[in-house]
C-alpha atoms as a PDB file:
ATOM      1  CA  UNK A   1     -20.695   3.398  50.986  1.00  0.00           C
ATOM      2  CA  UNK A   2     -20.140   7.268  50.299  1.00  0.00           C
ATOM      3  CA  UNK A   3     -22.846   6.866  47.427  1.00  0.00           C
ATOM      4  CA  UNK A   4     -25.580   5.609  49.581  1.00  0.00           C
ATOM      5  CA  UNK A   5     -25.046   8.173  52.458  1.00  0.00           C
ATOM      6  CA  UNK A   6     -25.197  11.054  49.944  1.00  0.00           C
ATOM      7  CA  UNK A   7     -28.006   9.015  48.853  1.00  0.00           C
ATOM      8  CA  UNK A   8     -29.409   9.179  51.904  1.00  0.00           C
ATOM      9  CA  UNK A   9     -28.757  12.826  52.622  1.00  0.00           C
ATOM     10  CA  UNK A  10     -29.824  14.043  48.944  1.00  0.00           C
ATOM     11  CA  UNK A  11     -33.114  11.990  49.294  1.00  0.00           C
ATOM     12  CA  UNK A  12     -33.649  13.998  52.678  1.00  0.00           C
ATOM     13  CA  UNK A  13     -33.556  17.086  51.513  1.00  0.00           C
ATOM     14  CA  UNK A  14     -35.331  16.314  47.994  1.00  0.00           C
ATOM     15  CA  UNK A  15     -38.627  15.353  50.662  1.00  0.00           C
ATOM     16  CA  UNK A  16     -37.838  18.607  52.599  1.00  0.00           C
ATOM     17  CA  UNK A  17     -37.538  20.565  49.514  1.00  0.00           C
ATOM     18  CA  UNK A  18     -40.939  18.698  48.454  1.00  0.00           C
ATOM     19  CA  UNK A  19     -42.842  19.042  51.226  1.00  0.00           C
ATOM     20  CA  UNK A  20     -41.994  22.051  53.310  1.00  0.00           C
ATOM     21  CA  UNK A  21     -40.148  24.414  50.997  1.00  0.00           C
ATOM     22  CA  UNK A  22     -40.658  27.337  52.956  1.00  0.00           C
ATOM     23  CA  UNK A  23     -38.455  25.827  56.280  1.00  0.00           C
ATOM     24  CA  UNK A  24     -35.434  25.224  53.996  1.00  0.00           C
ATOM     25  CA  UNK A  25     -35.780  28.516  52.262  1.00  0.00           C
ATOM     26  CA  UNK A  26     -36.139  30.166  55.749  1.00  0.00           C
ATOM     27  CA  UNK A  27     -33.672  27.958  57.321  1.00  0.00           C
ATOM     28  CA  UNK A  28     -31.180  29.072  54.319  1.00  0.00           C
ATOM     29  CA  UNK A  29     -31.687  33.039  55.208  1.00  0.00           C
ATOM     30  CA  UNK A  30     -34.591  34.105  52.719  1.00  0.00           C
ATOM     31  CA  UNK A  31     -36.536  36.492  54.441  1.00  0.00           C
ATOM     32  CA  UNK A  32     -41.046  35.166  54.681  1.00  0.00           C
ATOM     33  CA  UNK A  33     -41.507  38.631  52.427  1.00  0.00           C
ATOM     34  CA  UNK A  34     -39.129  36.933  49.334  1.00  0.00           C
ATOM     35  CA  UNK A  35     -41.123  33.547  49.272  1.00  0.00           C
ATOM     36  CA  UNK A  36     -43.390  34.205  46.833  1.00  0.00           C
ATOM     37  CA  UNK A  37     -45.509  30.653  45.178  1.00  0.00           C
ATOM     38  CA  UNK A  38     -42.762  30.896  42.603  1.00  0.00           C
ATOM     39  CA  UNK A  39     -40.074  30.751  44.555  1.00  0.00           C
ATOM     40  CA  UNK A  40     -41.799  27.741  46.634  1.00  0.00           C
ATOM     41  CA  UNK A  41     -42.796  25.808  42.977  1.00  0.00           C
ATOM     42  CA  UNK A  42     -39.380  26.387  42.022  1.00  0.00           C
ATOM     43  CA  UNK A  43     -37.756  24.619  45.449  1.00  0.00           C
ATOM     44  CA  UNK A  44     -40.178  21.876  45.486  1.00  0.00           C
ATOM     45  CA  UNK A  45     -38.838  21.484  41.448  1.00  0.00           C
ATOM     46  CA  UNK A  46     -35.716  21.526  42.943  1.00  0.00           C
ATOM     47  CA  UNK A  47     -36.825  19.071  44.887  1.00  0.00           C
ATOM     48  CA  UNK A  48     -38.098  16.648  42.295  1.00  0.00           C
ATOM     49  CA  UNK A  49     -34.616  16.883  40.716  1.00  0.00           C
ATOM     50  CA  UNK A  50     -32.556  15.610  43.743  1.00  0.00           C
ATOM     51  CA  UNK A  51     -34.682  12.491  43.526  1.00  0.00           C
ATOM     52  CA  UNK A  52     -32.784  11.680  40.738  1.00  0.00           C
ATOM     53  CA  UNK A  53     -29.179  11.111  42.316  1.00  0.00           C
ATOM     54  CA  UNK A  54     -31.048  10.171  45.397  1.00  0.00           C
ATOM     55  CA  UNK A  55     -32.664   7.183  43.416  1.00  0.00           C
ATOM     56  CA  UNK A  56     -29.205   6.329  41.254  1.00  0.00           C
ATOM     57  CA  UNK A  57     -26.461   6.683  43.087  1.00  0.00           C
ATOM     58  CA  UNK A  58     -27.591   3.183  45.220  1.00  0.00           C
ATOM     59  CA  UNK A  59     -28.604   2.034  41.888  1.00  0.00           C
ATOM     60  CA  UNK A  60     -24.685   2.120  41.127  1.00  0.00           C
ATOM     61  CA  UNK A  61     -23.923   1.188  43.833  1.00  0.00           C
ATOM     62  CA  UNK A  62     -25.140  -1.640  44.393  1.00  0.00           C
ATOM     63  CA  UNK A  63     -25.033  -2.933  40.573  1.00  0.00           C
ATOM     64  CA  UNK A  64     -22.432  -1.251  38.521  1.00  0.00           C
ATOM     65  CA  UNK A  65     -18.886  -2.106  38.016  1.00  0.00           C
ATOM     66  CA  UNK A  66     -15.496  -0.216  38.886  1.00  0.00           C
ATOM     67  CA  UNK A  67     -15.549   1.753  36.018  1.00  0.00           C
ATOM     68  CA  UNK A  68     -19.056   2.901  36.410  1.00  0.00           C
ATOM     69  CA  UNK A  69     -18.858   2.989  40.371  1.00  0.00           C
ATOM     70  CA  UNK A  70     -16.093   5.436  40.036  1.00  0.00           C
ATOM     71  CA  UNK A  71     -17.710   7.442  37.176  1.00  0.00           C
ATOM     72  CA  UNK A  72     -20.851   7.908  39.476  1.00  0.00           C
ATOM     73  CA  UNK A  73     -18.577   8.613  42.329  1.00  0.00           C
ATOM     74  CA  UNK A  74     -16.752  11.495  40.457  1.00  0.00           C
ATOM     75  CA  UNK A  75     -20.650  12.981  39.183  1.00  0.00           C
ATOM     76  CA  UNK A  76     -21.763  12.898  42.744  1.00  0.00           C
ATOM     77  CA  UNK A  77     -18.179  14.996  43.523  1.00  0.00           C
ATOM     78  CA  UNK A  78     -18.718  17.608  41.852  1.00  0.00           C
ATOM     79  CA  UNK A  79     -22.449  18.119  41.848  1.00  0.00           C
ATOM     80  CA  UNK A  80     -22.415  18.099  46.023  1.00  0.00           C
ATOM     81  CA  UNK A  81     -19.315  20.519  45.076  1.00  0.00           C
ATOM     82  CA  UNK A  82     -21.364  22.736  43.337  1.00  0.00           C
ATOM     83  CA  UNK A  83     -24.361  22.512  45.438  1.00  0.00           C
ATOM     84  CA  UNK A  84     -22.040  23.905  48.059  1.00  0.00           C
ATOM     85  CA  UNK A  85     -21.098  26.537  45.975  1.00  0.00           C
ATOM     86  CA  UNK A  86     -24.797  27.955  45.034  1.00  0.00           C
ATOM     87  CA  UNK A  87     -25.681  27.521  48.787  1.00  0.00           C
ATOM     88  CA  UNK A  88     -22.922  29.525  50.024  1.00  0.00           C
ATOM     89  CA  UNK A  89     -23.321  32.346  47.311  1.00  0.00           C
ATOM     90  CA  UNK A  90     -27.032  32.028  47.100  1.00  0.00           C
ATOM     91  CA  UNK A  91     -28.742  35.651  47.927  1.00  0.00           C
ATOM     92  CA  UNK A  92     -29.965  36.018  51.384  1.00  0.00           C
ATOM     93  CA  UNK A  93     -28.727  36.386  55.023  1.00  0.00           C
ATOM     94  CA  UNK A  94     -25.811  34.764  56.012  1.00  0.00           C
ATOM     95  CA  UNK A  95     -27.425  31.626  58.514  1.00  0.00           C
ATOM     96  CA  UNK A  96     -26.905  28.297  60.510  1.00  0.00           C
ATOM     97  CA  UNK A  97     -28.972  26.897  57.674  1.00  0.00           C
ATOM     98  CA  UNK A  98     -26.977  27.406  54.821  1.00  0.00           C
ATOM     99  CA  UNK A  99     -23.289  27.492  56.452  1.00  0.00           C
ATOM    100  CA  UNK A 100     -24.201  24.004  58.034  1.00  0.00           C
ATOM    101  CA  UNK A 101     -25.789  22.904  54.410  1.00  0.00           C
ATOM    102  CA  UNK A 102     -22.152  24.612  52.637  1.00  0.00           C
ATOM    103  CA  UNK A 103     -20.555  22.672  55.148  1.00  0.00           C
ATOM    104  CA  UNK A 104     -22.093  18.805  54.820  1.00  0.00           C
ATOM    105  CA  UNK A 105     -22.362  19.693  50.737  1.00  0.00           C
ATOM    106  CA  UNK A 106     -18.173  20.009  51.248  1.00  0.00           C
ATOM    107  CA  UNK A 107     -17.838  17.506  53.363  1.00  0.00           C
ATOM    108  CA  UNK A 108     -19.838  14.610  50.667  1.00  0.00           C
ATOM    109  CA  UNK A 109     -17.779  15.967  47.864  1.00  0.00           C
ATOM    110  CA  UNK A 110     -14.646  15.584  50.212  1.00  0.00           C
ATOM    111  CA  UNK A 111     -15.312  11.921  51.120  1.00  0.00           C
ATOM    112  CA  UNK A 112     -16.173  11.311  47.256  1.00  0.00           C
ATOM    113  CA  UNK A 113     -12.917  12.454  46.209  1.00  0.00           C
ATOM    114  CA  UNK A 114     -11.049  10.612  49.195  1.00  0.00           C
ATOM    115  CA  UNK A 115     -12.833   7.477  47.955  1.00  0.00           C
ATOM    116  CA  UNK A 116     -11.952   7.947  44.277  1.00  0.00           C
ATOM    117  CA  UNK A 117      -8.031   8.111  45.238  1.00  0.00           C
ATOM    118  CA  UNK A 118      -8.705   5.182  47.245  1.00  0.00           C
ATOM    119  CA  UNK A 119     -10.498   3.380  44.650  1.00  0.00           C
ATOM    120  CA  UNK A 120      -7.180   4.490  42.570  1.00  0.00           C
ATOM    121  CA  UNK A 121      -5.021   3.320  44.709  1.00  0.00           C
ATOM    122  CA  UNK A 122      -6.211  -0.308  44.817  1.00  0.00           C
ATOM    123  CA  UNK A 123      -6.889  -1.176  40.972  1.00  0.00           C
END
């Protein structure tokens, strides 16, 4: 369950990332005069990228075995982990935007590692 809502969530903000990069920049403190067409081909790459866990991580879900469910469980961990980590040390002004981004990125890799000592607990 845990890898379909982060599913659900990364897949979110890959098509925000995609389609309106300059809202999430501005939403995560960068000031209009910083967004240069670099910085917005660079987010919607970003973009692009979270696809990839977005698309998978149901994939795994709904297909792979213990081994690999808990292998994909502890990659989404620590990838939500450090995507709270970049967020909340990413340049810019400090805003609702990124400390409520910081905050749900924690909160994913939290339930991922509550569901891995679960998982654990009843091999």
């Amino acid at each position: 369950m845990a890898l379909r809502i982060a599913a659900g969530l990364f897949f979110l903000g890959a098509v925000a990332l995609m389609i309106r990069p300059d809202l999430v920049a501005s939403s995560m403190g960068v000031s209009a005069l910083a967004l240069s067409p670099e910085l917005r081909w660079a987010l919607r790459s970003m973009g692009v990228i979270l696809l990839i866990p977005s698309v998978l991580a149901p994939l795994v879900a709904a297909f792979a075995g213990e081994r690999g469910l808990r292998q994909a469980c502890a990659a989404m961990a620590f990838i939500s982990a450090g995507i709270a980590a970049f967020t909340l040390f990413s340049p810019g002004k400090v805003s609702s935007g990124k400390i409520s981004m910081t905050l749900a990125c924690l909160a994913m890799s939290l339930i991922f590692f509550i569901a891995l000592r679960g998982r654990r607990r009843n091999r």
